[in-house]
Protein backbone atom coordinates (compact mmCIF):
# COMPACT_ATOMS: atom_id res chain seq x y z
CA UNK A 1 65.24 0.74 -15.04
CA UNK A 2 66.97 3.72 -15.72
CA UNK A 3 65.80 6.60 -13.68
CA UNK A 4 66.99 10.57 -13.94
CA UNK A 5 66.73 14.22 -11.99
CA UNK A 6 65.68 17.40 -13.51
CA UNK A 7 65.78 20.68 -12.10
CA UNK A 8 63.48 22.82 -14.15
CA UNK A 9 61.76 25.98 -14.30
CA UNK A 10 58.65 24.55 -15.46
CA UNK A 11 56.49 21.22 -16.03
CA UNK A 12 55.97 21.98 -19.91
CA UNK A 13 60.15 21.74 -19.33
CA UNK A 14 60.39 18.62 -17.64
CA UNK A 15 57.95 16.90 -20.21
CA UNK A 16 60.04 17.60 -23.12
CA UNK A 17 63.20 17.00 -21.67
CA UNK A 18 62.07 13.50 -20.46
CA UNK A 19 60.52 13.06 -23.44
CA UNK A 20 63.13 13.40 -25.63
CA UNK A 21 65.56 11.72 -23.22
CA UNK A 22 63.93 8.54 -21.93
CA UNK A 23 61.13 8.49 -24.28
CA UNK A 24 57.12 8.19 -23.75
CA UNK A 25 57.28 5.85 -21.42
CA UNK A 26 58.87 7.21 -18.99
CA UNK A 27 57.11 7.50 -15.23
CA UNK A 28 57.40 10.64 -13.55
CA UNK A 29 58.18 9.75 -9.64
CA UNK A 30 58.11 12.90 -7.53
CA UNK A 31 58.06 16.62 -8.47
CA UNK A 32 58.65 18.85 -5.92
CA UNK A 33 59.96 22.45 -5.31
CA UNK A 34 63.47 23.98 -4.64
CA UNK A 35 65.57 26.82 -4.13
CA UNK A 36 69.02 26.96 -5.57
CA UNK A 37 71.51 29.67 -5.55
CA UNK A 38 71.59 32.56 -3.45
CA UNK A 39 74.09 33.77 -0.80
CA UNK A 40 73.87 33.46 2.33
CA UNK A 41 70.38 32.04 1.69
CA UNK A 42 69.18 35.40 -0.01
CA UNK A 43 68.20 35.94 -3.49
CA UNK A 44 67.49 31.66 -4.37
CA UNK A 45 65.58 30.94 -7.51
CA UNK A 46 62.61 28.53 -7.60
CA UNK A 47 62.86 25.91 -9.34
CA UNK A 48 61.24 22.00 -10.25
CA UNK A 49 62.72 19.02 -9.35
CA UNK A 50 60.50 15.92 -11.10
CA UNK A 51 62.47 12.22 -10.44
CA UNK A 52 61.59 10.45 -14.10
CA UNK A 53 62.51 6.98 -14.87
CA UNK A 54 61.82 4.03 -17.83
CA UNK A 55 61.92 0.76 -18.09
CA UNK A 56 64.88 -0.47 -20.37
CA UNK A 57 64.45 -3.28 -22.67
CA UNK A 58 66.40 -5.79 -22.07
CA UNK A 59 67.28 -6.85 -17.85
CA UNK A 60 69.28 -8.48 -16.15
CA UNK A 61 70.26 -10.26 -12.56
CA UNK A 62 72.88 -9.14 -10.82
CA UNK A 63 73.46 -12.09 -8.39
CA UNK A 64 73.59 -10.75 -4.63
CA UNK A 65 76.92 -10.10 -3.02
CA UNK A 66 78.03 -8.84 0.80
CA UNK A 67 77.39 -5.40 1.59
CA UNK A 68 80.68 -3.82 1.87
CA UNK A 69 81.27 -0.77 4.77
CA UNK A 70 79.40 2.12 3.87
CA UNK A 71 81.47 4.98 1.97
CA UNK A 72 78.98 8.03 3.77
CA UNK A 73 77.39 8.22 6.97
CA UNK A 74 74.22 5.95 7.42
CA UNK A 75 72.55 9.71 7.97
CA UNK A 76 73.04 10.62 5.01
CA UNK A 77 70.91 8.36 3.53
CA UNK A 78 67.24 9.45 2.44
CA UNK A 79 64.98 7.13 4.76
CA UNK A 80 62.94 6.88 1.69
CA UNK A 81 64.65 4.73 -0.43
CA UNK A 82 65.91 2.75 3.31
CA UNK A 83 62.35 1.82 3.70
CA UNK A 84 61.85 0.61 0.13
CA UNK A 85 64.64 -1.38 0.17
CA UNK A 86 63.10 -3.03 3.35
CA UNK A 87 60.07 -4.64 1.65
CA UNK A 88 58.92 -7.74 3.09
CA UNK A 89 60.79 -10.66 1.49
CA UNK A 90 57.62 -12.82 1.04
CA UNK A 91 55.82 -10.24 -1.41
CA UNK A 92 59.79 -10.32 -3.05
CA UNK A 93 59.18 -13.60 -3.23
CA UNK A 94 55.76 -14.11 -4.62
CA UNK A 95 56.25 -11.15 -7.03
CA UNK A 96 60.16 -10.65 -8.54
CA UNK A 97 61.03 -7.25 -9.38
CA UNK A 98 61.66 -8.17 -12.87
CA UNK A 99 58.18 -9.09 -13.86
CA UNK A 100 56.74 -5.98 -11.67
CA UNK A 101 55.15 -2.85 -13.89
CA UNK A 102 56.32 0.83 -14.14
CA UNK A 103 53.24 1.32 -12.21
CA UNK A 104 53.80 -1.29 -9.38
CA UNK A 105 57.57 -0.19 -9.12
CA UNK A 106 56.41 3.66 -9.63
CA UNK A 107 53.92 3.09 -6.14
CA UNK A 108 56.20 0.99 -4.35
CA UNK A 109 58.68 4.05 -4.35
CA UNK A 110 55.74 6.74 -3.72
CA UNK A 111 54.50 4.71 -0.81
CA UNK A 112 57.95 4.77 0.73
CA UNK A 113 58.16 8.65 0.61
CA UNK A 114 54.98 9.47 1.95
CA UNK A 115 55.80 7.19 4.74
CA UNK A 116 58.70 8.98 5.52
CA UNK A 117 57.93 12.29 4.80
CA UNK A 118 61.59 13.09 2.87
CA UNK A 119 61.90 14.49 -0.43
CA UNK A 120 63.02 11.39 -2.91
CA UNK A 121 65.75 12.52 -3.67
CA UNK A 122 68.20 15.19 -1.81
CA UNK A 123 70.64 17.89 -3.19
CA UNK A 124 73.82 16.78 -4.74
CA UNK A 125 76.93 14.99 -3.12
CA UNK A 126 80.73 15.70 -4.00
CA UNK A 127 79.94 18.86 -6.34
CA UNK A 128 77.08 17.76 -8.12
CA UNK A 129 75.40 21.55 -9.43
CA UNK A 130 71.51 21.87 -9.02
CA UNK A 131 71.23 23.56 -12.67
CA UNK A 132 72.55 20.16 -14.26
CA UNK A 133 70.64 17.34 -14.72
CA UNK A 134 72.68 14.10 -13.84
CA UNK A 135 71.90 10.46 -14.38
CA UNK A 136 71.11 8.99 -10.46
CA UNK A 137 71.98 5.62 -12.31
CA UNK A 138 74.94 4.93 -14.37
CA UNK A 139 73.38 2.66 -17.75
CA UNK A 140 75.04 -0.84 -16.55
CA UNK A 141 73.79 -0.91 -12.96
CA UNK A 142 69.91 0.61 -13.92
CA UNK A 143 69.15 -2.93 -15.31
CA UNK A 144 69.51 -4.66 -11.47
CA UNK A 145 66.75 -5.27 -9.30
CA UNK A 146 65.06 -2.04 -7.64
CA UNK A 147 64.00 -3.66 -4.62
CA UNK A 148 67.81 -4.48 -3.34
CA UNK A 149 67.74 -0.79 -3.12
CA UNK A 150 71.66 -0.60 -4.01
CA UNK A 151 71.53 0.50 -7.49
CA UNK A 152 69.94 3.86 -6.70
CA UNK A 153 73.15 4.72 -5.06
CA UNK A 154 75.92 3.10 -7.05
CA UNK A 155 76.15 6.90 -9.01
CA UNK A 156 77.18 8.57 -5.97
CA UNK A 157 80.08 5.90 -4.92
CA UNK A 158 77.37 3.37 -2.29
CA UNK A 159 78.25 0.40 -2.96
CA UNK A 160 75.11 -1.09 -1.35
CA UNK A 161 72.99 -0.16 1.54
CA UNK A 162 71.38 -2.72 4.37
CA UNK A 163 67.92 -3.01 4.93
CA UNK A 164 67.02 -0.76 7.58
CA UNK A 165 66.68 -2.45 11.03
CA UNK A 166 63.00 -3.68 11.91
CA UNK A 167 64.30 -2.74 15.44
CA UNK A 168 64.34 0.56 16.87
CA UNK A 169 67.10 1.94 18.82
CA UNK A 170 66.87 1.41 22.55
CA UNK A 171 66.76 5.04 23.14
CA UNK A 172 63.77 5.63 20.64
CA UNK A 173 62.36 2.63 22.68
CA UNK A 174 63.06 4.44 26.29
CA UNK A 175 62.03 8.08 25.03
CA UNK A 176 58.11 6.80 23.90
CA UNK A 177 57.63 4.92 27.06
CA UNK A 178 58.62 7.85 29.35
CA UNK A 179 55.91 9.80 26.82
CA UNK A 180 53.49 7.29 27.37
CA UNK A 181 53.26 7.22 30.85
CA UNK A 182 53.50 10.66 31.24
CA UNK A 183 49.94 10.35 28.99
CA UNK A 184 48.61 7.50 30.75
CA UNK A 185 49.43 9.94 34.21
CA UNK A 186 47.62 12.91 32.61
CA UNK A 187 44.82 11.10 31.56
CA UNK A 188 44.70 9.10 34.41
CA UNK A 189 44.72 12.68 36.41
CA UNK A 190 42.05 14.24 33.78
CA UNK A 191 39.66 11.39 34.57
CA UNK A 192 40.29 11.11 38.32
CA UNK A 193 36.58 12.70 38.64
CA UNK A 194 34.89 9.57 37.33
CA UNK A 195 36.65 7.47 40.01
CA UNK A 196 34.80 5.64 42.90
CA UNK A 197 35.11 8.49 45.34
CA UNK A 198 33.33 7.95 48.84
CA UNK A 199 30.30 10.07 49.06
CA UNK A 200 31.99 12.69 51.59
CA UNK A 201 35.17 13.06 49.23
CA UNK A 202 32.67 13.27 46.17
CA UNK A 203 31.00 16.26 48.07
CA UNK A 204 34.08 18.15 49.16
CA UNK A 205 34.96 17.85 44.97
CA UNK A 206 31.35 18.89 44.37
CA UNK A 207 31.95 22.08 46.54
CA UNK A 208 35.61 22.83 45.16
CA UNK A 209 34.13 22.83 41.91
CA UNK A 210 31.21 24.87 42.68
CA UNK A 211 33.65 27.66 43.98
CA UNK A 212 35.75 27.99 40.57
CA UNK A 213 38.50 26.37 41.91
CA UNK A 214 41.16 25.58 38.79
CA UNK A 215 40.84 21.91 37.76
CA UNK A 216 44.58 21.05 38.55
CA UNK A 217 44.69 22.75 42.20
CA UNK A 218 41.54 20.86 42.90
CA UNK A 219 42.21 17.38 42.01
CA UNK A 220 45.61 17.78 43.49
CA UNK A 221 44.05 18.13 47.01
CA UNK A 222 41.44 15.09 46.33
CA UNK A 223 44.22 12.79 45.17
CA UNK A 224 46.12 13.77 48.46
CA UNK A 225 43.14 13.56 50.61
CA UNK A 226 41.85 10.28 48.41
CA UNK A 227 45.66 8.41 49.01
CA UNK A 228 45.67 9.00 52.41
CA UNK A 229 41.65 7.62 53.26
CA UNK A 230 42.94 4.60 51.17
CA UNK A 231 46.46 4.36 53.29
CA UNK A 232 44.12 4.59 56.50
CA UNK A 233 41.94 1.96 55.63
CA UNK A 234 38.84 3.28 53.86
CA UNK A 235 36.87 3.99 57.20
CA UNK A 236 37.00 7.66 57.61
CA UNK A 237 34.18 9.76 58.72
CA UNK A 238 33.23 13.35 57.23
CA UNK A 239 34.84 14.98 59.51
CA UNK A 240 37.90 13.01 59.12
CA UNK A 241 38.19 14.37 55.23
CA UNK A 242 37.41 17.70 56.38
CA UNK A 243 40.35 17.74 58.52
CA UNK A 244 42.36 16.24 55.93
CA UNK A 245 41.40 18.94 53.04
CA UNK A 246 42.02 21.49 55.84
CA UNK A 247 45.43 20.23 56.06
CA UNK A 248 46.07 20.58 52.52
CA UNK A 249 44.37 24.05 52.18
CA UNK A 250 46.64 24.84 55.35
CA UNK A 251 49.64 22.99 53.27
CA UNK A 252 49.16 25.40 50.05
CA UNK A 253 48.59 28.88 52.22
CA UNK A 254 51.83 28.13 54.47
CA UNK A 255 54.22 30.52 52.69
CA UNK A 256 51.92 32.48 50.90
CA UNK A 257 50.26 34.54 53.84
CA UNK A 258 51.01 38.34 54.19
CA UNK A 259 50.43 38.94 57.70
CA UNK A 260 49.44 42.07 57.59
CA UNK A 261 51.74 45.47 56.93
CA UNK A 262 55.32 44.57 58.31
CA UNK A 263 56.62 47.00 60.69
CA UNK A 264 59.48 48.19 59.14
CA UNK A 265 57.42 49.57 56.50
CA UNK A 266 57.81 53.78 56.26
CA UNK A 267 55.54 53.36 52.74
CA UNK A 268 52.73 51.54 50.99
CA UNK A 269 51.75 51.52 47.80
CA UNK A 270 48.42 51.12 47.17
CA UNK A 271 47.55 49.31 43.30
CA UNK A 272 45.03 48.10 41.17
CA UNK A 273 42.51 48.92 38.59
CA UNK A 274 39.52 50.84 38.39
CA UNK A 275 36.86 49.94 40.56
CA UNK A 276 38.52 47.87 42.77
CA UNK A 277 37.70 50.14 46.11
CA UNK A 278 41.26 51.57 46.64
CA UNK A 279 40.03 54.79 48.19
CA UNK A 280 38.40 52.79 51.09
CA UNK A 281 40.75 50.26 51.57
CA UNK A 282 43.38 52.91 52.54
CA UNK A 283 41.60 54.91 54.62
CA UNK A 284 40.42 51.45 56.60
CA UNK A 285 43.84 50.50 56.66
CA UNK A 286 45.12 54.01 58.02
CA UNK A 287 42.27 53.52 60.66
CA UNK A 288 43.44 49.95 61.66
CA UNK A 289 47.34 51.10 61.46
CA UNK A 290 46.41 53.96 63.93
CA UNK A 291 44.47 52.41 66.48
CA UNK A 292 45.06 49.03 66.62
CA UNK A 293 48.96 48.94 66.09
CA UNK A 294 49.25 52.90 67.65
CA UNK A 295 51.39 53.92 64.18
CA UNK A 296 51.49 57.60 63.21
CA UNK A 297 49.96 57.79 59.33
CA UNK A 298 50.17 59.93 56.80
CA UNK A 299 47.98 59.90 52.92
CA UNK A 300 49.35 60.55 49.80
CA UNK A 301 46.85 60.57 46.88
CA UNK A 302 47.95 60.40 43.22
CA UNK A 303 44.21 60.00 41.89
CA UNK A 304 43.56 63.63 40.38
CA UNK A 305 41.72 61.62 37.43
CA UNK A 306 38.68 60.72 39.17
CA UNK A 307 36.03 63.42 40.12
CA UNK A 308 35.66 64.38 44.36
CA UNK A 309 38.58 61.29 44.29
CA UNK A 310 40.45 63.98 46.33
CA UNK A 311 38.01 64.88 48.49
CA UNK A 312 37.04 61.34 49.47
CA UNK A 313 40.42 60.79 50.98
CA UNK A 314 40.02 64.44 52.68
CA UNK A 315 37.70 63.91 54.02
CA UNK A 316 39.01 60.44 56.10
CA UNK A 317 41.73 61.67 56.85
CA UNK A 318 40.15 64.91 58.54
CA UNK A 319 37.93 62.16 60.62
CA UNK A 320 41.34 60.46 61.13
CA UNK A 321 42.87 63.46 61.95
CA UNK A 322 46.02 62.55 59.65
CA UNK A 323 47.98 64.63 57.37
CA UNK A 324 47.31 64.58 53.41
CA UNK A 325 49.35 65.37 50.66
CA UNK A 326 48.08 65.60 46.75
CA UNK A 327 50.73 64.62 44.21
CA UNK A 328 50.89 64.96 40.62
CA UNK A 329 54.56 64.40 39.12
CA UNK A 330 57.75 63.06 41.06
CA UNK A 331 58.76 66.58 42.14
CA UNK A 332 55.23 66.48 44.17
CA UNK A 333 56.05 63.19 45.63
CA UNK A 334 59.26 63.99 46.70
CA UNK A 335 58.36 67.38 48.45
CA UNK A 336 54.94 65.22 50.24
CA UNK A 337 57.43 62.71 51.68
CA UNK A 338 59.49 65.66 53.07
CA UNK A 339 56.70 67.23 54.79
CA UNK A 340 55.44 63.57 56.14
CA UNK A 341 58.46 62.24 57.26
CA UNK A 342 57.65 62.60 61.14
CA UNK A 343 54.94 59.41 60.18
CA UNK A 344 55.84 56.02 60.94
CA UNK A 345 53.50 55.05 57.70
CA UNK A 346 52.81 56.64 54.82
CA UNK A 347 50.00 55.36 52.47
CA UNK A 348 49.39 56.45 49.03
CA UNK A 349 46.62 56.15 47.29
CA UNK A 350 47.40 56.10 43.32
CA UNK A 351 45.14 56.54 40.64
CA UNK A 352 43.09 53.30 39.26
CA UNK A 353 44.38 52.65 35.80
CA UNK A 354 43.30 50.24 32.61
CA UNK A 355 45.83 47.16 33.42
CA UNK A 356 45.23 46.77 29.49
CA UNK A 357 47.05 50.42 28.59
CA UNK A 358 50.94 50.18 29.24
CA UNK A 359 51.50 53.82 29.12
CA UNK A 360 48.63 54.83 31.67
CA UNK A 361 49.98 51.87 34.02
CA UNK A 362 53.74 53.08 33.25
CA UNK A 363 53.12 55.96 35.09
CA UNK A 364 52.70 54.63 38.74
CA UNK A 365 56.25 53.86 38.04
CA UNK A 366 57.06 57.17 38.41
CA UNK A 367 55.85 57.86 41.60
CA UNK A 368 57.37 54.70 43.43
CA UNK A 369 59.89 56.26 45.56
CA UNK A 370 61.98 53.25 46.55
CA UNK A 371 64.74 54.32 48.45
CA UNK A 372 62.66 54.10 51.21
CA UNK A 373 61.22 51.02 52.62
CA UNK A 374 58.35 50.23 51.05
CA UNK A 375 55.74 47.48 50.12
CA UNK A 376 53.08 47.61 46.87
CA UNK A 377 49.74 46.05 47.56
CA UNK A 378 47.76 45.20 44.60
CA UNK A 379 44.17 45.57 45.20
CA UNK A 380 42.15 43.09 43.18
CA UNK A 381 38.11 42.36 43.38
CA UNK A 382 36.61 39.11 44.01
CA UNK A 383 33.59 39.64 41.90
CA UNK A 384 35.73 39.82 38.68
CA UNK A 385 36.59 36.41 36.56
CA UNK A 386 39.77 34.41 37.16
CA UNK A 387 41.14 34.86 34.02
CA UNK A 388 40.84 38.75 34.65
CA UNK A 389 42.51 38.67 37.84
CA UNK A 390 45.49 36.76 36.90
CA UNK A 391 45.79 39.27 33.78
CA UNK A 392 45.90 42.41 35.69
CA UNK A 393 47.85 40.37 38.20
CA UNK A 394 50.57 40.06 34.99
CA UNK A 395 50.33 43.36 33.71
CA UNK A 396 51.20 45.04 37.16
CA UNK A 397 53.94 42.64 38.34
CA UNK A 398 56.80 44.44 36.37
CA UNK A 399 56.52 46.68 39.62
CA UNK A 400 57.58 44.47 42.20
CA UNK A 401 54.42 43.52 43.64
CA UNK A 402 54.85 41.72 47.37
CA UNK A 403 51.11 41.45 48.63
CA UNK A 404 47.90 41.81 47.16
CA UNK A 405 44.83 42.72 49.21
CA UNK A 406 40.97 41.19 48.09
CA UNK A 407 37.72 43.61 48.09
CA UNK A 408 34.25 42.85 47.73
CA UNK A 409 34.36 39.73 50.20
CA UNK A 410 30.97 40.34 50.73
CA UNK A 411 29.22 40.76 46.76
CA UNK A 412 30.54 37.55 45.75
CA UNK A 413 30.06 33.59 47.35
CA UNK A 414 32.95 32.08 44.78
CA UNK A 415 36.09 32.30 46.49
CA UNK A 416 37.92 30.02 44.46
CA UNK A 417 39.87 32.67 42.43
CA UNK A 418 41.50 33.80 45.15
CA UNK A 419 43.32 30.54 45.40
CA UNK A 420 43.57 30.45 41.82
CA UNK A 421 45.88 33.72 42.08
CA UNK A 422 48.34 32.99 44.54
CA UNK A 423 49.01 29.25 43.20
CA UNK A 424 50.34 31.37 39.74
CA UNK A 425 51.72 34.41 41.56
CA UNK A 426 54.56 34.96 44.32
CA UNK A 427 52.18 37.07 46.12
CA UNK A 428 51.52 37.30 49.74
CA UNK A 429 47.51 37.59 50.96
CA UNK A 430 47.06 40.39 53.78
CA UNK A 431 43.76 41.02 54.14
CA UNK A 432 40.55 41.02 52.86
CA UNK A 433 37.55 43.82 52.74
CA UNK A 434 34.17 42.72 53.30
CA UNK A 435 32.13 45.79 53.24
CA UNK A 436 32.27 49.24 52.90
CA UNK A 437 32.19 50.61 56.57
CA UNK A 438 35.18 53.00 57.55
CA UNK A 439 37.10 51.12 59.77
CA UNK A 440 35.45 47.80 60.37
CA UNK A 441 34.96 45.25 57.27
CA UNK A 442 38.90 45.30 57.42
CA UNK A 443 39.89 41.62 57.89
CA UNK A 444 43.57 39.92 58.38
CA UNK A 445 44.12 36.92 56.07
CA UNK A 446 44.25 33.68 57.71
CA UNK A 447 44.59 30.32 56.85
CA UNK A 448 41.23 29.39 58.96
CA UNK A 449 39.54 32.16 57.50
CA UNK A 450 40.36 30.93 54.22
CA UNK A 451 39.34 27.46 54.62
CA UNK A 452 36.20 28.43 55.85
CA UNK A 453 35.73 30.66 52.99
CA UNK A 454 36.22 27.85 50.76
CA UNK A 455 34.37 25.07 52.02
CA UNK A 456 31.11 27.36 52.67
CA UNK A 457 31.66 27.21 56.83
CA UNK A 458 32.05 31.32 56.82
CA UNK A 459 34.46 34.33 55.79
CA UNK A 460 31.35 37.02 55.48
């Protein structure tokens, strides 16, 4: 078989050049398109690579001989031709190459490239140009037998080629194990639900679930409560698995707790978006700082946006009896922290912005005097979604967040996203507002408080 390589701008092209070359009975093998030329990989020309060959008349054997070392890297080979050279001997056998069909010998070839996904034939070796169109297969050696899979490389100096192993290599064989047990793990994690759980397990998954609780974090702290019932010996009452969940719930909240304001703290930012309830929150905790820790306050409000926002925060801080100062630009800032810097605590109040806007949240960057020291509490709802809190969460973190600070406790029952947010943020929990009264439904984050949140035994 003698079999050729055009490079062509179009089909109508390649027909009458094989054609006129190898005559009308020539197969076409692959066609596929290239790029050639260029510099630099700028400026290449498309162009048509069809892989034509034709059976010559007369054929002969050439008898097998040992495959000498190979003159390229094995690499360098195209797997396609390595994987027709591998056919089973049997069909070999049964079926010589000499009495096989263009069309049988045409498939065979096509089968091997769309198993391995390689072009059938790659660019030149040793100077071979694109533009020219080159025999693959000197005359004398096209007459051997196509399924040794040596002649198709004699033109570019390969002697012969050996059949590609039927083994892999013992890395390939290491790497998909590790991948499928790191499957059969996640699957065997994904499905975990369906297991034979005791009923009072099965209920505390029931509940987790219930309070939007993400999928992971939940079955995390069933498979730890699940392995250590089974290393017990399976004879655990309720309140044994309660005390067990507690201990992971107490296990996850450990170093994530914000106990409060620290009291080295001369300013705190207050955060968040719109609706949130940052107006109340500060002047409950200016109320708490002042009478339950004895700290002298002063307010700083930013929020000159919304209408009477102002006068809101007047008008606590007149039944306070603190000091306020309204700020509009840095200048403003810096002259209010002049004239309150006889407080031991200054709390600002800024302006509630759309986390989705990047300019309108840019500018409580501004206003962030750092020099002193300072904390940022984000102020997030626990009536909005998940998804939304971790988003804001994101979008307000470029401003070195360090606690964040729950409303609404008392307008929602799923407490789940809470939990949800401090597994995916480095944020500490401080306290949580469950109502709007000026300065009571103010309460300190605590890992019992929590728990009972979560497992429906309190937190309102």
């Amino acid at each position: 078989m003698r079999v050729k390589r055009y490079v062509v701008d179009t089909m109508p092209d390649a027909m009458h050049s094989i054609r006129s070359e190898l005559g009308s009975d020539a197969v076409i093998l692959s066609t596929k398109e290239i790029k050639i030329g260029g510099f630099m990989g700028l400026f290449q020309k498309k162009k048509i690579e069809v892989v034509a060959a034709v059976e010559q008349e007369q054929k002969r054997v050439v008898p097998e001989r040992p495959a000498p070392s190979l003159s390229v890297p094995r690499n360098a080979v195209p797997q396609a031709y390595m994987k027709a050279s591998a056919a089973p001997a049997a069909s070999a056998v049964k079926k010589p190459a000499e009495n096989r069909t263009y069309a049988e010998l045409a498939a065979a070839l096509t089968d091997a490239v769309a198993q391995s996904n390689v072009a059938v034939l790659e660019e030149p070796l040793d100077g071979e140009q694109d533009s020219d169109a080159k025999d693959i297969v000197p005359s004398a050696p096209a007459k051997t037998n196509l399924t040794s899979g040596s002649a198709l490389y004699e033109s570019r100096d390969i002697k012969s080629m050996p059949a590609a192993p039927s083994v892999p290599d013992n890395n390939e064989v290491l790497h998909e194990i590790k991948e499928m047990k790191q499957w059969m793990e996640r699957f065997t994690r994904q499905a975990s639900g369906a297991r034979d759980l005791p009923v009072p397990l099965e209920l505390i998954r029931e509940r987790l679930v219930e309070q939007d609780l993400d999928a992971d974090l939940a079955e995390q702290w069933i498979d730890a409560v699940f392995d250590q019932w089974t290393s017990e010996g399976r004879n655990w009452t309720s309140e044994q698995f309660q005390a067990s969940l507690k201990e992971q719930v107490s296990c996850f909240l450990s170093n994530r707790m914000g106990n409060g304001i620290a009291r080295d703290t001369r300013i705190l930012y207050i955060a968040g978006p719109t609706g949130v309830g940052k107006t109340t929150t500060i002047a409950k905790l200016a109320a708490e700082q002042l009478f339950r820790q004895g700290r002298k306050v002063g307010l700083i409000t930013s929020d000159t946006y919304r209408i009477s926002a102002v006068e809101q925060l007047r008008t606590y801080a007149a039944i306070l009896n603190v000091p306020l100062e309204v700020v509009q630009s840095p200048g403003d800032m810096q002259r209010a922290l002049s004239r309150l810097e006889s407080c031991d605590l200054i709390l600002m109040d800024t302006a509630g912005r759309n986390y989705r806007n990047e300019m309108l949240v840019a500018e409580l960057q501004s206003l962030l005097a750092k020099e002193w020291q300072s904390e940022t509490y984000l102020v997030l709802s626990l009536t909005s979604k998940s998804r939304d809190m971790k988003m804001i969460t994101e979008h307000f973190s470029k401003y070195e967040l360090d606690k964040v600070l729950f409303t609404k406790l008392d307008e929602t029952g799923s407490y789940g996203p809470l939990f949800n947010l401090l597994k995916d943020f480095p944020l500490g929990l401080s306290y949580l507002s469950n109502g709007q009264n000026v300065p009571d439904d103010l309460l300190m984050a605590s890992e019992e408080l929590l728990y009972g949140m979560l497992i429906g035994a309190g937190g309102k």
